[in-house]
Each structure stands twice: as C-alpha cells, then as structure tokens.
Protein backbone atom coordinates (compact mmCIF):
# COMPACT_ATOMS: atom_id res chain seq x y z
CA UNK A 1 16.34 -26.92 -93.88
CA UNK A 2 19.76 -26.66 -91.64
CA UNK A 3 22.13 -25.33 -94.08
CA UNK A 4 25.78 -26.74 -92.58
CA UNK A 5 28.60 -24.34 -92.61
CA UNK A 6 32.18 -25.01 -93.59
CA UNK A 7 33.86 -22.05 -91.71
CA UNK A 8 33.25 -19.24 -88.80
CA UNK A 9 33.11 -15.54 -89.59
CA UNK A 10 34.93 -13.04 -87.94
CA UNK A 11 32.10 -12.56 -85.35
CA UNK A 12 31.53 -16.55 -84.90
CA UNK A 13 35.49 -16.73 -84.37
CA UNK A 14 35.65 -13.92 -81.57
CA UNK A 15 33.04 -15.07 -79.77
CA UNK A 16 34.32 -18.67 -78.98
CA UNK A 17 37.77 -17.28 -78.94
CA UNK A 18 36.87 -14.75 -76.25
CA UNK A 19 34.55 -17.63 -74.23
CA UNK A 20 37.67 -19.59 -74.47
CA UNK A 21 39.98 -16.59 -73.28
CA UNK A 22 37.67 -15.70 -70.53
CA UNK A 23 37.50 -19.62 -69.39
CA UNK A 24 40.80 -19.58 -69.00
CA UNK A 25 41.39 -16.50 -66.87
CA UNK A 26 38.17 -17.32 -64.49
CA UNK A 27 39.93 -20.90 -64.17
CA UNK A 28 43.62 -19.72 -63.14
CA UNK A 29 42.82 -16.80 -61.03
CA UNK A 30 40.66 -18.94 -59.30
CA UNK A 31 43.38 -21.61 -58.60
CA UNK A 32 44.97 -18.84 -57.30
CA UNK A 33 43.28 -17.26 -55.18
CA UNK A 34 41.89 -20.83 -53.37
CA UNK A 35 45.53 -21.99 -53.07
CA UNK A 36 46.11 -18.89 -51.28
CA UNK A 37 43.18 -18.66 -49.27
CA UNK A 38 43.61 -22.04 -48.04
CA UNK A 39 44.86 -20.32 -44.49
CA UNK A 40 42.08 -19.00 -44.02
CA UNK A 41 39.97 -22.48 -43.08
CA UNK A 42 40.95 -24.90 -40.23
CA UNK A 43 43.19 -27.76 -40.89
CA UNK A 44 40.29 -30.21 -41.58
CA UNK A 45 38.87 -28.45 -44.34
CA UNK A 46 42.11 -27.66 -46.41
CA UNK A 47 41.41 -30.83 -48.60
CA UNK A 48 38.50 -29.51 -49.97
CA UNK A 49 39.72 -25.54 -50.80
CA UNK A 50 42.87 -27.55 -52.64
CA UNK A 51 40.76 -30.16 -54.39
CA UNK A 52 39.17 -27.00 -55.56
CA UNK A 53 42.16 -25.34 -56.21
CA UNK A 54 43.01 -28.63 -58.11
CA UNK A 55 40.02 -28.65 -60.57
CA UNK A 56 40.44 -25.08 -61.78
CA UNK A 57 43.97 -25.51 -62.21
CA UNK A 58 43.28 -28.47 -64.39
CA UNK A 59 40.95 -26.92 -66.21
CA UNK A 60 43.14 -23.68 -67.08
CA UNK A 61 45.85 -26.02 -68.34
CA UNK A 62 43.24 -27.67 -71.01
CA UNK A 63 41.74 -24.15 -71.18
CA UNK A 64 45.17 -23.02 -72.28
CA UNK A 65 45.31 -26.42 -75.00
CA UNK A 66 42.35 -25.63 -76.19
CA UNK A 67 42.35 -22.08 -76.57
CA UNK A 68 45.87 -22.72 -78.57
CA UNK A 69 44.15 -25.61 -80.76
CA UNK A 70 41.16 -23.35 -81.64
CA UNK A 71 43.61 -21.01 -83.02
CA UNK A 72 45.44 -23.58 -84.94
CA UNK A 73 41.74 -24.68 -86.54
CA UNK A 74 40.33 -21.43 -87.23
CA UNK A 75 42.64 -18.61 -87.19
CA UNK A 76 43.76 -17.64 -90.66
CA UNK A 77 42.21 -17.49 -93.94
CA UNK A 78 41.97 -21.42 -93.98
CA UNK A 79 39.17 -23.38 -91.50
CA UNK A 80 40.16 -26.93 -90.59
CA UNK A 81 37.30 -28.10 -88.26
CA UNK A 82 38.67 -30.93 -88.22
CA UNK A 83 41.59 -29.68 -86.56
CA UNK A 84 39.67 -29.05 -83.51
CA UNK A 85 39.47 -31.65 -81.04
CA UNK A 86 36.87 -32.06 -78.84
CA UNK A 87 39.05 -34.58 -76.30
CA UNK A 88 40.51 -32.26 -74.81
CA UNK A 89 37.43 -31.03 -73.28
CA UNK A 90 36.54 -35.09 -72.30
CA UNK A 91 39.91 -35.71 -70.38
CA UNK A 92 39.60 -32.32 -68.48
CA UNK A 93 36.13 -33.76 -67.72
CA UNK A 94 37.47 -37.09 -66.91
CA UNK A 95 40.25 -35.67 -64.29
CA UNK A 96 37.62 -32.53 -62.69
CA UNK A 97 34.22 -33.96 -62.47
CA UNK A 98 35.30 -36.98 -59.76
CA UNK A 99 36.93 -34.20 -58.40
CA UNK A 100 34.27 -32.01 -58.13
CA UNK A 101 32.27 -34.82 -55.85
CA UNK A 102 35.28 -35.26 -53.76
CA UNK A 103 35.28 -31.16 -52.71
CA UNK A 104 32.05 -31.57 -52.15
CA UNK A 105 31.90 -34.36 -49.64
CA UNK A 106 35.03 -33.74 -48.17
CA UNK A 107 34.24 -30.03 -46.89
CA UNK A 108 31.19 -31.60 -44.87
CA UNK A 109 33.55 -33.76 -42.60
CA UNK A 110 31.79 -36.64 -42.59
CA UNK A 111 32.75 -39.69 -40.60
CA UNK A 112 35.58 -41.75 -42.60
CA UNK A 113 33.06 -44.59 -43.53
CA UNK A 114 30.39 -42.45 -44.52
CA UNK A 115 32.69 -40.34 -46.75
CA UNK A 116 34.41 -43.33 -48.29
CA UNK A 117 30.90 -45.21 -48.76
CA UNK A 118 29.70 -42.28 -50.88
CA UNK A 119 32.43 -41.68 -52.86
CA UNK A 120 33.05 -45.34 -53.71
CA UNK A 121 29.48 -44.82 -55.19
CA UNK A 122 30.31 -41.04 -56.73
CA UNK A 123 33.83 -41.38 -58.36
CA UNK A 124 32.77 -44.59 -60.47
CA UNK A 125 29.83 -43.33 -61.40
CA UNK A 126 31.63 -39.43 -62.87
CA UNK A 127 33.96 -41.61 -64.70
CA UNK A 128 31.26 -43.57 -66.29
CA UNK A 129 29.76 -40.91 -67.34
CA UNK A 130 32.00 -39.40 -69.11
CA UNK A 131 33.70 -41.94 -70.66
CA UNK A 132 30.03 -42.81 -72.32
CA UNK A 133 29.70 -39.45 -73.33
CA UNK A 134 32.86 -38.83 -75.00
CA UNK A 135 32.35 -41.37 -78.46
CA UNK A 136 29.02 -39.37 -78.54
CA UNK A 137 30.01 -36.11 -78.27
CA UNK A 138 32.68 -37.02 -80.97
CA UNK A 139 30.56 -39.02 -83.28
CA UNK A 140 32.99 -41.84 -83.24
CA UNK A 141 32.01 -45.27 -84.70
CA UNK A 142 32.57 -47.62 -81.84
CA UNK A 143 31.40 -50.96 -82.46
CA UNK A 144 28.94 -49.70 -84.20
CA UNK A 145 26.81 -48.55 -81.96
CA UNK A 146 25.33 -45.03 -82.75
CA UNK A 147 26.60 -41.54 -81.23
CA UNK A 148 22.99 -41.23 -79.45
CA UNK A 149 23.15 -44.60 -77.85
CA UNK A 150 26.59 -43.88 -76.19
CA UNK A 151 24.87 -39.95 -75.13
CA UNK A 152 21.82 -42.47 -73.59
CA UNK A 153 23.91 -44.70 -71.82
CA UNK A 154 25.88 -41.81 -70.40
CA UNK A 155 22.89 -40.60 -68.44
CA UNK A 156 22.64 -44.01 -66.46
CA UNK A 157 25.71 -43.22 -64.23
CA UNK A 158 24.51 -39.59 -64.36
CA UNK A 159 21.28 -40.25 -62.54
CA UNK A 160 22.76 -42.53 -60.34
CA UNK A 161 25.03 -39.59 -59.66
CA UNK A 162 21.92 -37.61 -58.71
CA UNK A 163 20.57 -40.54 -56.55
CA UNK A 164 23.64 -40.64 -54.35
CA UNK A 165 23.47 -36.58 -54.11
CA UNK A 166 19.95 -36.04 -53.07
CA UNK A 167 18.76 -38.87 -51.18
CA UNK A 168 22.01 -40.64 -50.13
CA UNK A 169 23.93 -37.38 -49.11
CA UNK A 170 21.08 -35.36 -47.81
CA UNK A 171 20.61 -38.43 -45.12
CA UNK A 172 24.26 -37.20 -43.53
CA UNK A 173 23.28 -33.37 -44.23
CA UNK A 174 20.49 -33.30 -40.75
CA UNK A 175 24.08 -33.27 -38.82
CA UNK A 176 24.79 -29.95 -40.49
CA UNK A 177 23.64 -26.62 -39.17
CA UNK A 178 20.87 -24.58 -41.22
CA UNK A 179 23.54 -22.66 -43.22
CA UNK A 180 25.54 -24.96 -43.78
CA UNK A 181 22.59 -27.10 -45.09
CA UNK A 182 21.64 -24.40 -47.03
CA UNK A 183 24.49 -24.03 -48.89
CA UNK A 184 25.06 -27.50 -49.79
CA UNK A 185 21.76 -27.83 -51.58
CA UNK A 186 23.03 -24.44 -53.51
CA UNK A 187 26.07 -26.30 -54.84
CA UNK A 188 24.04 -29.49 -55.93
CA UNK A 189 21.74 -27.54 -57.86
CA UNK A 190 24.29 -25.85 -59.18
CA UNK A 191 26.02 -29.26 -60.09
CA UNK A 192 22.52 -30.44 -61.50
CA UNK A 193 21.89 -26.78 -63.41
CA UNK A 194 25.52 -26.78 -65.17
CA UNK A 195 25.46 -30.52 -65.36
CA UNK A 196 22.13 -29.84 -67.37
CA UNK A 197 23.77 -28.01 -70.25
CA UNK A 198 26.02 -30.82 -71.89
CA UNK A 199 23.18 -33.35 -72.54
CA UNK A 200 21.11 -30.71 -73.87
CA UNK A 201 24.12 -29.59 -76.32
CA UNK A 202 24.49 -33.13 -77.18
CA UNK A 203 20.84 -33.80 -78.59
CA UNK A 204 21.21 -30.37 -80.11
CA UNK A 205 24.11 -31.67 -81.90
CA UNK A 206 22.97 -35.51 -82.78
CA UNK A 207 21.29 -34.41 -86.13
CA UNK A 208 24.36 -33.05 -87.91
CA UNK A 209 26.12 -34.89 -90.28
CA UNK A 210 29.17 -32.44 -90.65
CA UNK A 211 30.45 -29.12 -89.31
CA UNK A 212 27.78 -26.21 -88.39
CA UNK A 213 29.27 -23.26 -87.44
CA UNK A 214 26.03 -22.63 -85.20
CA UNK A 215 26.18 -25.86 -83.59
CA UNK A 216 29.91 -25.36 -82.83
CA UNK A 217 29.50 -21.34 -81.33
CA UNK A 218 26.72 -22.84 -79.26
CA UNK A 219 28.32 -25.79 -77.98
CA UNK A 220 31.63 -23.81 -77.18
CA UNK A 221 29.95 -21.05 -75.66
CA UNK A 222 27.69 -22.65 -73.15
CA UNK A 223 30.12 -25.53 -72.19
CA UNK A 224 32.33 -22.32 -71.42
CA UNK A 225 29.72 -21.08 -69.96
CA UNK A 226 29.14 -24.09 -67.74
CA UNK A 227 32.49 -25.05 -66.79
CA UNK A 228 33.23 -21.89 -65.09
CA UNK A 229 30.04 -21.97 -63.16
CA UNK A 230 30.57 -25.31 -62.59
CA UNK A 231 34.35 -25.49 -61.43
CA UNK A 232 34.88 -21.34 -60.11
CA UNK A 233 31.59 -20.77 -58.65
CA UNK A 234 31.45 -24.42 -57.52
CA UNK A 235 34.83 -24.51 -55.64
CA UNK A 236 34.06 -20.77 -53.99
CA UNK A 237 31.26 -21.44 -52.57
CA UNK A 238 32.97 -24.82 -51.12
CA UNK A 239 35.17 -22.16 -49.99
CA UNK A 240 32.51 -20.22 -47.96
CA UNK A 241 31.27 -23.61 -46.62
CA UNK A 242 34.68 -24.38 -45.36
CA UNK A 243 34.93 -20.88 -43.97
CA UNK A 244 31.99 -21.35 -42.18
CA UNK A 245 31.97 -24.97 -40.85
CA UNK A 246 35.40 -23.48 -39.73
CA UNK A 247 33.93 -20.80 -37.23
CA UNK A 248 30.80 -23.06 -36.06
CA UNK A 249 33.98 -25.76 -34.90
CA UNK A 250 36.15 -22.86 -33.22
CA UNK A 251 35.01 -19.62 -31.26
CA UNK A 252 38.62 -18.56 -31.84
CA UNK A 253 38.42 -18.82 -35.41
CA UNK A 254 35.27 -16.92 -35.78
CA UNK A 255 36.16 -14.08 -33.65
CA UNK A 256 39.58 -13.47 -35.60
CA UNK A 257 38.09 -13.96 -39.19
CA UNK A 258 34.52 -12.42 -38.75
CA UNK A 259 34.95 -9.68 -36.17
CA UNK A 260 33.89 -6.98 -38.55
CA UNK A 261 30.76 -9.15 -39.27
C-alpha cells in the first residue's frame, strides 16, 4: 500500500534543496565560462558556444525561481506542497529544449537549407512536446482528458524528435570527419539518455492522487540530475566540437590552440 505523505523531513528537504542549489551553480558557471570561451572557436561556430551559453543561463534564472519557491513551500515548520509549482520547470523546458537542437545543428555547419530544413522539423516538434507534457506532469484537468493521455501524446513529437536526429541528421553527418562524427552521436545519446528520465518520472508519478514526499525527492532529484547533464555537459561538449571543427577548418588555429597537444 503507498502510504502518501503530507510533508518532507529534514533529510527529504536537504536533499532537493541541495539538488536544487547544486543545479543552479553547474548552470551559471557554465554560462560563464562558454560566454567567455567563445574566443576560443572561429567565427562560424560562435552561434552554437552562445546558444549554449544561452540555455544554461536560462536555466540558472528558473534554477534561481525555483530554488526560492521551494523554500517558500517547505522551509519552516509549515509544508504547503501546493505552494510549489512545477511550471516553472515546463517554461524553462519550453525556452532550452528548442534550444538545445539549435546548438546542436548549428555547430556542424551545415549548408543553410539543410540546417533550416531540420530545424523547421526539430523546433516544432521540442515545443510540442513539452507543451503536451506540462498538463500531465501537473495533473491538470484539461478538457477532460486524463494526465496520462496528455504524458502519451507528448511522446509523439518526442519520437519524431528522435527520427529527425538519427536517421535525418546522421544523413549530413558522412561530411564530418571521424571525431567529429564521433562526438555528435555522444551528444544524441546523451540527449536520448537525459531525455529518458522525465517520461519515466512521469509514469512513476501517474498513480498518485496527492502529495508523496517520495515521489516529489525523486522527481526533483533526477530532473536535477538530468538537466545539468543535459544543458552543462550537453553545451561543453558542443564546445569541444566547435573547438575542433575549428582546427580541422584552419592550420593556424590548430597550431596556436593545440600546440602543447
């Protein structure tokens, strides 16, 4: 029997609120070291370091809201669950996950119609997603259709989004060089492997009927968990991938930047 708790003790409540306090700092160091390390790629791969640059420092900014909001819910002798909103994650979501695509495909250089043709396809398809997931994840009555209906239809634009990555992206990586290649198919499995953890949360999540402190450590850790894989470790190695697409197009590049290599 799933016994449903009402509040957090003291080790539930320093657990999420360090997870919160360390998705915060991973996401704003981060933005600062890309926007300063920008220099250190050619011209044409800029865009991608400061769409990266871009998604952590979104990210921090809801990090910060939510981190704050926790507090306001939980902190005291009084729980408010209810207090706690769960949007904020959703429009940080909303603004970082088309985002996220957009790095991606914009550090290989493609040719302008091939670039624009795949992320006519990818941007759509992220918002989709998680505008689908959101009434879900919330368990909002929505014309009455049910929280797991809205989690189901969400993973139509999210295997679309996996269609476009593997088959119609990998077509344009054969113009890349092995290690470039190589790391490209890193980052999509690591898009696919953090990706991986919200649905799973979700249909952890679909049988309770009210708060569970469980449920909520769980779901607050490992989205934590998941965003900062997904948006630090994401936009570095984009980083490395611009660094390195950088010295492949210019000898002078590579001899200034790796000469201790």
């Amino acid at each position: 029997m799933n016994t449903l708790s009402e509040t957090l003790d003291n080790g539930q409540f320093n657990l999420v609120y360090n997870m919160l306090s360390l998705g915060l700092a991973a996401m704003l160091f981060t933005s600062i070291f890309l926007f300063f390390a920008r220099e250190r790629v050619l011209p044409r791969y800029r865009m991608a370091v400061m769409v990266s640059a871009t998604v952590t420092a979104i990210a921090a900014y809801h990090y910060f809201r939510m981190f704050d909001n926790f507090n306001h819910a939980f902190a005291g002798a009084e729980n408010n669950p209810d207090a706690y909103n769960v949007g904020y994650r959703y429009v940080d979501w909303l603004l970082t996950v088309p985002l996220l695509l957009v790095e991606l495909v914009a550090v290989l250089a493609l040719a302008k119609a091939a670039q624009s043709s795949i992320l006519n396809r990818l941007v759509p398809a992220a918002t989709a997603m998680i505008v689908l997931g959101y009434p879900g994840d919330a368990k909002l009555d929505i014309w009455g259709i049910a929280p797991s209906v809205w989690g189901l239809l969400s993973t139509i634009p999210f295997l679309y989004i996996l269609y476009v990555l593997f088959i119609e992206l990998g077509k344009s990586l054969v113009r890349q060089s092995p290690a470039v290649q190589k790391k490209v198919k890193l980052v999509r499995l690591l898009l696919i492997a953090t990706w991986g953890v919200y649905p799973i949360t979700f249909i952890l999540a679909m049988n309770s009927t009210g708060f569970d402190a469980n449920e909520f450590v769980a779901r607050e850790v490992g989205y934590t968990i998941a965003d900062v894989l997904a948006k630090c470790l994401f936009g570095l190695v984009i980083f490395s991938i611009a660094r390195l697409k950088s010295a492949e197009d210019d000898a002078e590049f590579a001899k200034s930047e790796f000469k201790d290599a």
